[in-house]
PDB file of N, CA and C in Angstrom:
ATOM      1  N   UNK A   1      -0.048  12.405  -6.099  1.00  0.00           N
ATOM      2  CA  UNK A   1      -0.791  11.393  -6.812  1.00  0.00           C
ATOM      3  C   UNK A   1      -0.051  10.062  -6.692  1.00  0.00           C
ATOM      4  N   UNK A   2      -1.007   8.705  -6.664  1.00  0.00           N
ATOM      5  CA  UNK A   2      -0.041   7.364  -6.709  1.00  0.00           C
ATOM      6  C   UNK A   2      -0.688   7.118  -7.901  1.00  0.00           C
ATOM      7  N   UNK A   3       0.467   6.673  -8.436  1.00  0.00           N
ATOM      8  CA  UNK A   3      -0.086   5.530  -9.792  1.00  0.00           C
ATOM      9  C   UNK A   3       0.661   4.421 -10.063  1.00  0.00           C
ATOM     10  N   UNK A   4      -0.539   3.696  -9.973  1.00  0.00           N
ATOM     11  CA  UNK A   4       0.102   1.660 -10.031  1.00  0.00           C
ATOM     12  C   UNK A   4      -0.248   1.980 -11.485  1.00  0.00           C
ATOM     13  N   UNK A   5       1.179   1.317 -12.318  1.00  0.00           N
ATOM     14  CA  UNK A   5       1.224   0.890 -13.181  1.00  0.00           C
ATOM     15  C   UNK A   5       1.621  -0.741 -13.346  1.00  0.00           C
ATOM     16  N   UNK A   6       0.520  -0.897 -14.381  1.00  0.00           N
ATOM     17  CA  UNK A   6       0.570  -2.600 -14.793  1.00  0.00           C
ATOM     18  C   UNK A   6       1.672  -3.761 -13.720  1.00  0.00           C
ATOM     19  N   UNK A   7       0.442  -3.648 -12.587  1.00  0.00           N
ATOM     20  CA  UNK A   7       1.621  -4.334 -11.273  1.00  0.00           C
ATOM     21  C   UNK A   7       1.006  -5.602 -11.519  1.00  0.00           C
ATOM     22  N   UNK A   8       1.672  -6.303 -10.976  1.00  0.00           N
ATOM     23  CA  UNK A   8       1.513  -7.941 -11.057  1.00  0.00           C
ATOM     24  C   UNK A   8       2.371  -8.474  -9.917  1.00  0.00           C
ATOM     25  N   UNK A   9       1.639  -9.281  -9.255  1.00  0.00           N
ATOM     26  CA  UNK A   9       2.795 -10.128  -8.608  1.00  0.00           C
ATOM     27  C   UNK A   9       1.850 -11.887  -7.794  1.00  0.00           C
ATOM     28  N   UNK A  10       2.945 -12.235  -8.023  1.00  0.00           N
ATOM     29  CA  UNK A  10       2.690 -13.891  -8.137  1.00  0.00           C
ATOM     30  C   UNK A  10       3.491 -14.454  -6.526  1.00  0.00           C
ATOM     31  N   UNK A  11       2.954 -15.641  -5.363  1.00  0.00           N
ATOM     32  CA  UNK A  11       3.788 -16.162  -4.768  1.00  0.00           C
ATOM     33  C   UNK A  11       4.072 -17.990  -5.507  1.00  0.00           C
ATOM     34  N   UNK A  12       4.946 -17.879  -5.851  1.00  0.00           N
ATOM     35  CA  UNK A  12       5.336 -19.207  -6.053  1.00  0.00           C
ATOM     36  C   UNK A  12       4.488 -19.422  -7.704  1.00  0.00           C
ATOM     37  N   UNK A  13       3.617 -20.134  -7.536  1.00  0.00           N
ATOM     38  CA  UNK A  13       3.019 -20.380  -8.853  1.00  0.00           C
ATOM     39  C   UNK A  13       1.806 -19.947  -9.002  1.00  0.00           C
ATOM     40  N   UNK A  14       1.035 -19.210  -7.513  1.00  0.00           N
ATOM     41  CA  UNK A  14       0.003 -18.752  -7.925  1.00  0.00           C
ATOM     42  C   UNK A  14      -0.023 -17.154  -7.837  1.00  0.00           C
ATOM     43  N   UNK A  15      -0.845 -16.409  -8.875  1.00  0.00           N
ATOM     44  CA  UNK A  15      -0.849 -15.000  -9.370  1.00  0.00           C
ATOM     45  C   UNK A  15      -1.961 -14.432  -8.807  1.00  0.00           C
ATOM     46  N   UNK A  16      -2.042 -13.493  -7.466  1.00  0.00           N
ATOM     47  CA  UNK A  16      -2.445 -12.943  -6.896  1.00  0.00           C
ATOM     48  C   UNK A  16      -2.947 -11.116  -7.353  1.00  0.00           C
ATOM     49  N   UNK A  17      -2.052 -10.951  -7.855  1.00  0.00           N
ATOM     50  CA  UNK A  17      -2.518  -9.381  -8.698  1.00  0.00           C
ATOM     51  C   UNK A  17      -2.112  -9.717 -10.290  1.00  0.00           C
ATOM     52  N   UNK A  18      -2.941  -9.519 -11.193  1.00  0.00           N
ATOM     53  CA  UNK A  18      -2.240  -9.684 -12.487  1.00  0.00           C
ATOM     54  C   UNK A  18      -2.652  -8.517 -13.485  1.00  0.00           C
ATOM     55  N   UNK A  19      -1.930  -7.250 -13.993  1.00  0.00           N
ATOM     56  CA  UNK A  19      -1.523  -6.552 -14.502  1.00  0.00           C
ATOM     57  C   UNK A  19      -2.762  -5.297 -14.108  1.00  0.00           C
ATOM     58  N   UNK A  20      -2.751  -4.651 -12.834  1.00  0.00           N
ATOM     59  CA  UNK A  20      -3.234  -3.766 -12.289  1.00  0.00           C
ATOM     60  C   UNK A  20      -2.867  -2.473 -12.426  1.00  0.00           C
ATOM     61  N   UNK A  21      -4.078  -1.887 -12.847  1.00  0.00           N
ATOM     62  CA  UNK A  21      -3.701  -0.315 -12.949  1.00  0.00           C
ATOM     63  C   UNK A  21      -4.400   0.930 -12.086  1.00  0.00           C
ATOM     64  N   UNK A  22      -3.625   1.455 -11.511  1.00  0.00           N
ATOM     65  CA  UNK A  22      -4.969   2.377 -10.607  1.00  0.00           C
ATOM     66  C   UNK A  22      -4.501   3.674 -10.957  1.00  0.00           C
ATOM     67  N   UNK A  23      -4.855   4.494 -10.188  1.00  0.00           N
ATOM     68  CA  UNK A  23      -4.692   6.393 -10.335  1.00  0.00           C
ATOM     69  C   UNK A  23      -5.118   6.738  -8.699  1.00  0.00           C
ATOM     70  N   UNK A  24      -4.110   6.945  -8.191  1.00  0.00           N
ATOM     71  CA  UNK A  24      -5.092   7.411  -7.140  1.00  0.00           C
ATOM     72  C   UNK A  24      -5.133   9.505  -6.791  1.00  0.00           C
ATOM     73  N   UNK A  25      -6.234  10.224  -6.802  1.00  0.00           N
ATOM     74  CA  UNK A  25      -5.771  12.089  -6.894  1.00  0.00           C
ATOM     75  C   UNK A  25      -5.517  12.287  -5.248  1.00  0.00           C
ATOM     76  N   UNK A  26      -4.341  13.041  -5.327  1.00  0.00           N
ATOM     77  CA  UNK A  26      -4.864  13.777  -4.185  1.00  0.00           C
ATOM     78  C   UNK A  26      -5.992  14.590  -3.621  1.00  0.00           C
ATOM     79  N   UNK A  27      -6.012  13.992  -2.204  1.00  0.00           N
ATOM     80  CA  UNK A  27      -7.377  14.089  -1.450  1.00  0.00           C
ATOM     81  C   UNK A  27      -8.466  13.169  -1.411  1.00  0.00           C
ATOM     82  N   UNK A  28      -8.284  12.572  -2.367  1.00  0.00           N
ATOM     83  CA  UNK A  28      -9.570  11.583  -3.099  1.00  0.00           C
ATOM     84  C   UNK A  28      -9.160  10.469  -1.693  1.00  0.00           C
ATOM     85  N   UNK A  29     -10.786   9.769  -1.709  1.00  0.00           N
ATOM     86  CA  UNK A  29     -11.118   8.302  -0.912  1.00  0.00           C
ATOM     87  C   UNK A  29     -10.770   7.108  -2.017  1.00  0.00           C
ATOM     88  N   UNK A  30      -9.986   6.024  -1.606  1.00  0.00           N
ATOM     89  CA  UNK A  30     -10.259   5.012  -2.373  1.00  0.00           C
ATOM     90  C   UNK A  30     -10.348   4.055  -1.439  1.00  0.00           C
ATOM     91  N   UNK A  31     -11.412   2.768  -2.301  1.00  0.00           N
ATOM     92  CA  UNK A  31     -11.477   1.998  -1.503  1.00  0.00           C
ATOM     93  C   UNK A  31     -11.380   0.614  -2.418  1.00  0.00           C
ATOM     94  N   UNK A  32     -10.448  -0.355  -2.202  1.00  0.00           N
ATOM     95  CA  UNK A  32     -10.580  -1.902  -2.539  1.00  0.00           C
ATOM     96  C   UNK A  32     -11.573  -2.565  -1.737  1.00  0.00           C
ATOM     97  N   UNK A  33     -11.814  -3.443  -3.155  1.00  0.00           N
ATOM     98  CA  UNK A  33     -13.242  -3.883  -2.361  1.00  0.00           C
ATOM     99  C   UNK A  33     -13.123  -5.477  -3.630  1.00  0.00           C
ATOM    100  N   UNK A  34     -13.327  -6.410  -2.395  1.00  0.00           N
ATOM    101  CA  UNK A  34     -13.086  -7.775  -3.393  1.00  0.00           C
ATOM    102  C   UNK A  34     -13.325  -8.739  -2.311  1.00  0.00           C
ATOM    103  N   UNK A  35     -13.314 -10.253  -2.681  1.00  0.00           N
ATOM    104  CA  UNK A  35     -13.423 -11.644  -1.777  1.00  0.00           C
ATOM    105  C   UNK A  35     -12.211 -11.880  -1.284  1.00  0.00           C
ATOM    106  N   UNK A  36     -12.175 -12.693  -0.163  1.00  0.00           N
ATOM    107  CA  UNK A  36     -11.000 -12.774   0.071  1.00  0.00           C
ATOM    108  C   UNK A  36     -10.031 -13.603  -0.446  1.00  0.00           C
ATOM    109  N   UNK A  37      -8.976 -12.976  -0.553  1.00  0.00           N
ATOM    110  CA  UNK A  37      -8.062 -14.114  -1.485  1.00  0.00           C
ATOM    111  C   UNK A  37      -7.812 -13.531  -3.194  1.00  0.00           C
ATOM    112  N   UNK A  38      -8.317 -12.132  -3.384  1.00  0.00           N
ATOM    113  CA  UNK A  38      -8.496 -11.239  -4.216  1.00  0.00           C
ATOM    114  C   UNK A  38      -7.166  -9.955  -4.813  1.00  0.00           C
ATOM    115  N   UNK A  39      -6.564  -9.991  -3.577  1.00  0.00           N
ATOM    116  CA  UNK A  39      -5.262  -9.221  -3.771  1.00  0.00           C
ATOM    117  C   UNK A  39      -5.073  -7.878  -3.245  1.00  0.00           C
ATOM    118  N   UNK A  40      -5.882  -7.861  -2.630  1.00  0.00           N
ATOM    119  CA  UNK A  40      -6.174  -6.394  -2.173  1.00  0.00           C
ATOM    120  C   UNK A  40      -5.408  -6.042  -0.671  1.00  0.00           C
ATOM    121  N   UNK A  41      -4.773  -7.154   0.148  1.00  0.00           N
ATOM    122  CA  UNK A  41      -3.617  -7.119   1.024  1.00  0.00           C
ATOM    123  C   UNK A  41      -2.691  -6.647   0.316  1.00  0.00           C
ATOM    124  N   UNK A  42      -2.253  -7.485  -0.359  1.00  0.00           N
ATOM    125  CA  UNK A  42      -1.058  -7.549  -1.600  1.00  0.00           C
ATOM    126  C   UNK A  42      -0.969  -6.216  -2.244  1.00  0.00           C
ATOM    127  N   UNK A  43      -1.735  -6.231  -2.949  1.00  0.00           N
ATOM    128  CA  UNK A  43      -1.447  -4.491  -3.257  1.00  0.00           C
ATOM    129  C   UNK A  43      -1.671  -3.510  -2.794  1.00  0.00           C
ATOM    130  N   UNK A  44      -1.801  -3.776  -1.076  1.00  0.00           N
ATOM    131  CA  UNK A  44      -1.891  -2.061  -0.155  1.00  0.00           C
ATOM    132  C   UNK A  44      -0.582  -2.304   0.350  1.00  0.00           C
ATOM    133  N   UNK A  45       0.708  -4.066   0.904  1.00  0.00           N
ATOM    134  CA  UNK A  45       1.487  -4.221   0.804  1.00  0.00           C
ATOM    135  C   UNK A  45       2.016  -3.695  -0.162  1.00  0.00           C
ATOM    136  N   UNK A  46       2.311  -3.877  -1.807  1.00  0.00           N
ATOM    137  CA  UNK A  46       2.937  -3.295  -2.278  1.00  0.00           C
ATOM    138  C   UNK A  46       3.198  -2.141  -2.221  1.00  0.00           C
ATOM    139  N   UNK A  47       2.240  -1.241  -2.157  1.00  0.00           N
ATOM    140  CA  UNK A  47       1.935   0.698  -1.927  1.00  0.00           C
ATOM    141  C   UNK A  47       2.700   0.674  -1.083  1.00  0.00           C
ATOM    142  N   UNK A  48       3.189  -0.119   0.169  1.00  0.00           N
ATOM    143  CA  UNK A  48       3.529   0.428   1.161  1.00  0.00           C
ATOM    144  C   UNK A  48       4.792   0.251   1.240  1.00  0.00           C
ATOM    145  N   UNK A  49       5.663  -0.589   0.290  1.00  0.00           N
ATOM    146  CA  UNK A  49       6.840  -0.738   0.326  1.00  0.00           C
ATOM    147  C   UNK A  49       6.801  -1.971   1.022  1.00  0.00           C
ATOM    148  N   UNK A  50       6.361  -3.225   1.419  1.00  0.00           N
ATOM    149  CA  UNK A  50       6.465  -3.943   2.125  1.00  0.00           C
ATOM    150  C   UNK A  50       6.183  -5.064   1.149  1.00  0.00           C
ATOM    151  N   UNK A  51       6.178  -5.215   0.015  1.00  0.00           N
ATOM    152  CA  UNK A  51       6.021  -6.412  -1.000  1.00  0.00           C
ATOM    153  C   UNK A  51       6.641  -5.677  -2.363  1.00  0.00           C
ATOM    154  N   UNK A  52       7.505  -6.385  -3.036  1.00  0.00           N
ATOM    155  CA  UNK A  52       7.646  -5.510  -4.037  1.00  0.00           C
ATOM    156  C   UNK A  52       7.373  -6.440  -5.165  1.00  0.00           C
ATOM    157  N   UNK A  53       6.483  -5.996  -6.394  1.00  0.00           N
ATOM    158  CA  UNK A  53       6.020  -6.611  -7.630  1.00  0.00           C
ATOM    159  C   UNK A  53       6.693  -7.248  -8.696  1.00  0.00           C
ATOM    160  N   UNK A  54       6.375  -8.273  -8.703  1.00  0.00           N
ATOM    161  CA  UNK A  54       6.819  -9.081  -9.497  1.00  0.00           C
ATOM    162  C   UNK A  54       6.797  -8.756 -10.861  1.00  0.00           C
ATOM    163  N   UNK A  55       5.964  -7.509 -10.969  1.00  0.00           N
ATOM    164  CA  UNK A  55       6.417  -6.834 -12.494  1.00  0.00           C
ATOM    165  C   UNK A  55       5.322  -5.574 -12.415  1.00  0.00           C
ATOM    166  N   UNK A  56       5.963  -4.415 -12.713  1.00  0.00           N
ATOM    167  CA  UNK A  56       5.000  -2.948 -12.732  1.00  0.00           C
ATOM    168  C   UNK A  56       6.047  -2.109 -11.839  1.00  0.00           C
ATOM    169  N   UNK A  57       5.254  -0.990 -11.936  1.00  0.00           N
ATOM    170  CA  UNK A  57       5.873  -0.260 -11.195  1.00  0.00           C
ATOM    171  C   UNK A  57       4.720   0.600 -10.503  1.00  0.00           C
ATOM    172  N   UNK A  58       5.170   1.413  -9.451  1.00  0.00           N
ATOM    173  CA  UNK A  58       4.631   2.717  -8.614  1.00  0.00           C
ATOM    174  C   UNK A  58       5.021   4.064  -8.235  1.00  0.00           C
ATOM    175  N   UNK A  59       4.176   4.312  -8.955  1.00  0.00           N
ATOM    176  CA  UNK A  59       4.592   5.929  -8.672  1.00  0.00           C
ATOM    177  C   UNK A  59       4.209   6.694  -7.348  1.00  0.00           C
ATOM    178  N   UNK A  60       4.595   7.634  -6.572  1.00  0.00           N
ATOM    179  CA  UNK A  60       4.410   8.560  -5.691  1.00  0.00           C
ATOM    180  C   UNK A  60       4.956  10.074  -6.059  1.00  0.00           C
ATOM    181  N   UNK A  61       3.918  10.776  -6.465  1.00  0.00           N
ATOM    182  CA  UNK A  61       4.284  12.209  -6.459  1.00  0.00           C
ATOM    183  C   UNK A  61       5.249  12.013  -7.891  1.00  0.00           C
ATOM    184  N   UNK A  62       4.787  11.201  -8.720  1.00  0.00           N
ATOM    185  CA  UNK A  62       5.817  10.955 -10.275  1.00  0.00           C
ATOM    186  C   UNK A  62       7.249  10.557 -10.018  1.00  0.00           C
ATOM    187  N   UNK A  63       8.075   9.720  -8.659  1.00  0.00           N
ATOM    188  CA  UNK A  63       8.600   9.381  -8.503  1.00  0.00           C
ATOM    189  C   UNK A  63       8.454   7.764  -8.283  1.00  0.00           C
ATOM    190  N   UNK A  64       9.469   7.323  -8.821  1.00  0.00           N
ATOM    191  CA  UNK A  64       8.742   5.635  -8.941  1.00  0.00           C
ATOM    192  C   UNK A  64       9.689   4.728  -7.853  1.00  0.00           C
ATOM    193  N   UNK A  65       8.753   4.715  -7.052  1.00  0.00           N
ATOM    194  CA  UNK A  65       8.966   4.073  -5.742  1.00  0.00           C
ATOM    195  C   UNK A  65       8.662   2.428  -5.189  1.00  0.00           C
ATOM    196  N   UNK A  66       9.180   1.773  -6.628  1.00  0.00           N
ATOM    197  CA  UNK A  66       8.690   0.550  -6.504  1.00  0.00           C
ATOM    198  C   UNK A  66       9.134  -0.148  -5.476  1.00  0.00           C
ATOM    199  N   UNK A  67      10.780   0.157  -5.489  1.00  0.00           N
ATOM    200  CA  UNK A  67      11.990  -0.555  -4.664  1.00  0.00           C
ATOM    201  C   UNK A  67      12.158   0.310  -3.489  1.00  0.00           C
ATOM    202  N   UNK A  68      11.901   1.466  -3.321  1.00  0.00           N
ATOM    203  CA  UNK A  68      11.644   2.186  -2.060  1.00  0.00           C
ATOM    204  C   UNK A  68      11.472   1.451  -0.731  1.00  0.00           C
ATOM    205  N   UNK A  69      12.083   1.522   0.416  1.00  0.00           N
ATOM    206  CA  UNK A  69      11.813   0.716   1.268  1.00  0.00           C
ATOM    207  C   UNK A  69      10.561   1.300   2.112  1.00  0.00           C
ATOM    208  N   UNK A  70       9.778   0.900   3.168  1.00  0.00           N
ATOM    209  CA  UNK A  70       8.554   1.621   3.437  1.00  0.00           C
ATOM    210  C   UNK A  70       9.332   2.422   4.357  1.00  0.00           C
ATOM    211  N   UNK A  71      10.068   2.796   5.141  1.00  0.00           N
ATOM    212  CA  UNK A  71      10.725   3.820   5.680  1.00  0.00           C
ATOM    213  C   UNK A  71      11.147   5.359   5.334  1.00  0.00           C
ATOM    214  N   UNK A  72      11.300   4.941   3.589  1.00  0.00           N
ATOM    215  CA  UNK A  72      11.885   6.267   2.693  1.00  0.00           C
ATOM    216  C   UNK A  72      10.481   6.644   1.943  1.00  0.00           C
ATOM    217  N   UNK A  73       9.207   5.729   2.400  1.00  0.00           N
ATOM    218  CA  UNK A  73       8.321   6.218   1.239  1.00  0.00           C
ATOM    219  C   UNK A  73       7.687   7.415   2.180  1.00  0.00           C
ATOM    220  N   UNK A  74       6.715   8.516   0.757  1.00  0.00           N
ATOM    221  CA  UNK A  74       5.829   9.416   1.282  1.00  0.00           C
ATOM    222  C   UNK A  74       4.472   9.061   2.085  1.00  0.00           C
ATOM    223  N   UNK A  75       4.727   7.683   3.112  1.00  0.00           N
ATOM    224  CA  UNK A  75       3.498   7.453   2.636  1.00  0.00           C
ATOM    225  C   UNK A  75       3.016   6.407   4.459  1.00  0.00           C
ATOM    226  N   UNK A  76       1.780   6.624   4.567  1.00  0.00           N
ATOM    227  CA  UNK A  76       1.769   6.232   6.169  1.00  0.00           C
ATOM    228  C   UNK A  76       0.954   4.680   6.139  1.00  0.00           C
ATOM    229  N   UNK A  77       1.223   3.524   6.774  1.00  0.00           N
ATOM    230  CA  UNK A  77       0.283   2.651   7.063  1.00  0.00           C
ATOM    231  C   UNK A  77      -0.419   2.182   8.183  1.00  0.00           C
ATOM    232  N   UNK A  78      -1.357   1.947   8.141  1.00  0.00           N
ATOM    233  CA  UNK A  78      -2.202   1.553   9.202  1.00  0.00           C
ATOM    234  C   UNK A  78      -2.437   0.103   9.097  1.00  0.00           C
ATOM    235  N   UNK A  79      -2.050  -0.732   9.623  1.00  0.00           N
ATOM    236  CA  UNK A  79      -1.990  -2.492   9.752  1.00  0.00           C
ATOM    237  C   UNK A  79      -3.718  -2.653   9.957  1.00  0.00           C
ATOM    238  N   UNK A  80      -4.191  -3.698   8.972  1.00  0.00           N
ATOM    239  CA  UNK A  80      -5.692  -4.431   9.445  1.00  0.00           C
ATOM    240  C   UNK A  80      -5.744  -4.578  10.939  1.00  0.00           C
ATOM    241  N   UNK A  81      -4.975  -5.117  11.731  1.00  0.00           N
ATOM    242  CA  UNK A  81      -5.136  -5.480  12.608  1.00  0.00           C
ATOM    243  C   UNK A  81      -4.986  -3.522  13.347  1.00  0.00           C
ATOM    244  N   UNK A  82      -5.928  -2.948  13.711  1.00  0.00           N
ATOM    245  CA  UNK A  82      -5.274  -1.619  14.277  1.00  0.00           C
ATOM    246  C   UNK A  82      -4.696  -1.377  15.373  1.00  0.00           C
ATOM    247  N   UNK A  83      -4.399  -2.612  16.195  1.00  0.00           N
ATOM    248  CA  UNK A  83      -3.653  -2.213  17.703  1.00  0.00           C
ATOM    249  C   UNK A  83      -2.559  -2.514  17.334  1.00  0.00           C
ATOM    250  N   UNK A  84      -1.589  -1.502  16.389  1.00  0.00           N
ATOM    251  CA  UNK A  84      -0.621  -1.881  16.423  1.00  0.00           C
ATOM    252  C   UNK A  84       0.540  -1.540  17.813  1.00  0.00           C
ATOM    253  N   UNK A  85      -0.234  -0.527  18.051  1.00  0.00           N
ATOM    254  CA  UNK A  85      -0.086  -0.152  20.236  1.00  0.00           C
ATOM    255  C   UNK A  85      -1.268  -0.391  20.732  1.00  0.00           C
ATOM    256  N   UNK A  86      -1.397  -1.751  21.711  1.00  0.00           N
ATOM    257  CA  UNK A  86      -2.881  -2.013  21.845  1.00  0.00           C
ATOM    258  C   UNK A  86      -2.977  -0.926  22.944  1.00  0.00           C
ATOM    259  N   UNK A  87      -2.414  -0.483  23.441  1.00  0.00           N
ATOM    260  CA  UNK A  87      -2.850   0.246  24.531  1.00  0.00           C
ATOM    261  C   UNK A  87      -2.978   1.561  24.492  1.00  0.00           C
ATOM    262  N   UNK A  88      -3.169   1.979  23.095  1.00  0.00           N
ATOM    263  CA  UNK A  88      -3.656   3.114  22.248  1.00  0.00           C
ATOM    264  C   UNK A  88      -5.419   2.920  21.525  1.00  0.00           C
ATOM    265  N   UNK A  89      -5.835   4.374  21.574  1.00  0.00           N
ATOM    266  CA  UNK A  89      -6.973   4.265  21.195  1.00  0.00           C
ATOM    267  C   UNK A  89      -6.818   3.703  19.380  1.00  0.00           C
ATOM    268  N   UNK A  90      -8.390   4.019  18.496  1.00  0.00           N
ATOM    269  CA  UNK A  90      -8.131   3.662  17.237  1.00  0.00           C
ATOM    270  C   UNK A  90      -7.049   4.681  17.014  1.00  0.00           C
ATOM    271  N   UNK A  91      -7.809   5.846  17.254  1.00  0.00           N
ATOM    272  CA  UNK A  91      -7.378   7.129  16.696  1.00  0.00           C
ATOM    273  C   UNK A  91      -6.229   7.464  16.841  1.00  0.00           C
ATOM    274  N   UNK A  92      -5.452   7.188  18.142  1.00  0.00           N
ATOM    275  CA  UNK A  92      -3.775   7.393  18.427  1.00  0.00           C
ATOM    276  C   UNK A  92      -3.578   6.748  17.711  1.00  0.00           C
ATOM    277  N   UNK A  93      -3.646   5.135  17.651  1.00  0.00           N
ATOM    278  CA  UNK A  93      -3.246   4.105  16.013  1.00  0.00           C
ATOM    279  C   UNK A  93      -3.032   4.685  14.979  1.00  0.00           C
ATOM    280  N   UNK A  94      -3.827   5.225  14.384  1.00  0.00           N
ATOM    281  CA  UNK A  94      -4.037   5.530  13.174  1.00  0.00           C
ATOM    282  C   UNK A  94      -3.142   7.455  12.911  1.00  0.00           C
ATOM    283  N   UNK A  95      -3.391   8.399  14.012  1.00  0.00           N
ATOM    284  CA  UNK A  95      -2.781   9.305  13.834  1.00  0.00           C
ATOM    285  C   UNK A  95      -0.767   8.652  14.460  1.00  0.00           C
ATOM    286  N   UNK A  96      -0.607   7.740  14.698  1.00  0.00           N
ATOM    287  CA  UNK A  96       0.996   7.636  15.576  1.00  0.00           C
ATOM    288  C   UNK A  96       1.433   8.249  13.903  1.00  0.00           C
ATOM    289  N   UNK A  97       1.552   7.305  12.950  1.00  0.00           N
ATOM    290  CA  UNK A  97       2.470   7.824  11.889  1.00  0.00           C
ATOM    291  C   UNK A  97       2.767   9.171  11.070  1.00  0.00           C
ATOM    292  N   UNK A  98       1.264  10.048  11.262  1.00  0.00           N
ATOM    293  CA  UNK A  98       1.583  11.080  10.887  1.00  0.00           C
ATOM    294  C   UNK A  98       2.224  11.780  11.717  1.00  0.00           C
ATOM    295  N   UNK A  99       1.976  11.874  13.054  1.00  0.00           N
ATOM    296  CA  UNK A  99       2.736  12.318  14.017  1.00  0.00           C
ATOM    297  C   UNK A  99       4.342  12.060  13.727  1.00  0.00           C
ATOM    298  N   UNK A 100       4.832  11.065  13.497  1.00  0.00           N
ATOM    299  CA  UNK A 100       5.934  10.952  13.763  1.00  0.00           C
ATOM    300  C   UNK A 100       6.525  11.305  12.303  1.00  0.00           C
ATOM    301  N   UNK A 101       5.646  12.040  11.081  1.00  0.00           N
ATOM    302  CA  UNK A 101       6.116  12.557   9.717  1.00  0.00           C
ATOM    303  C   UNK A 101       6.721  14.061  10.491  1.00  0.00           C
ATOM    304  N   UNK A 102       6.075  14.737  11.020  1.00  0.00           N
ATOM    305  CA  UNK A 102       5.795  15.637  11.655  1.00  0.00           C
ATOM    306  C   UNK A 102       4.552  16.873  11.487  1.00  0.00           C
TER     307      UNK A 102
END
């Protein structure tokens, strides 16, 4: 299970996520869904270890993995942009990281 607790985070003076709470179950689909400029980079960055919150925390598996670097987390990303090997299909894209969990 992930659970964002009351995350927040701000660049400079403007507040991009402000006191967010989610649940996410295992197995379950979730999907963010907002305008752009909404926060929803920002907090799939945060999940991923690649932004860390300016206040809240995150759980993984009831371990709180706020400060976790994305290397040590349980957890795989797939970049918007999906060629992160352009010379890979979607699907190699998107399966490289589990592959390399094992």
């Amino acid at each position: 299970m992930v659970d964002i607790r009351a995350v927040s985070h701000r660049f400079g003076q403007h507040t991009v996520l402000k006191n967010v709470s989610l649940t996410i179950e295992p197995g379950s689909y979730t999907i963010l869904l907002g305008p752009s400029g909404s926060g929803k980079t920002t907090l799939l960055s945060i999940l991923g270890g690649f932004v860390t919150p300016s206040q809240g925390k995150v759980l993984i598996r009831g371990e709180d993995c706020t400060a976790v670097p994305p290397a040590k987390r349980p957890t795989t990303t797939v970049f918007q942009d999906y060629a992160l090997f352009p010379h890979m299909s979607v699907g190699s894209n998107v399966g490289f990281g589990l592959r390399m969990q094992g």
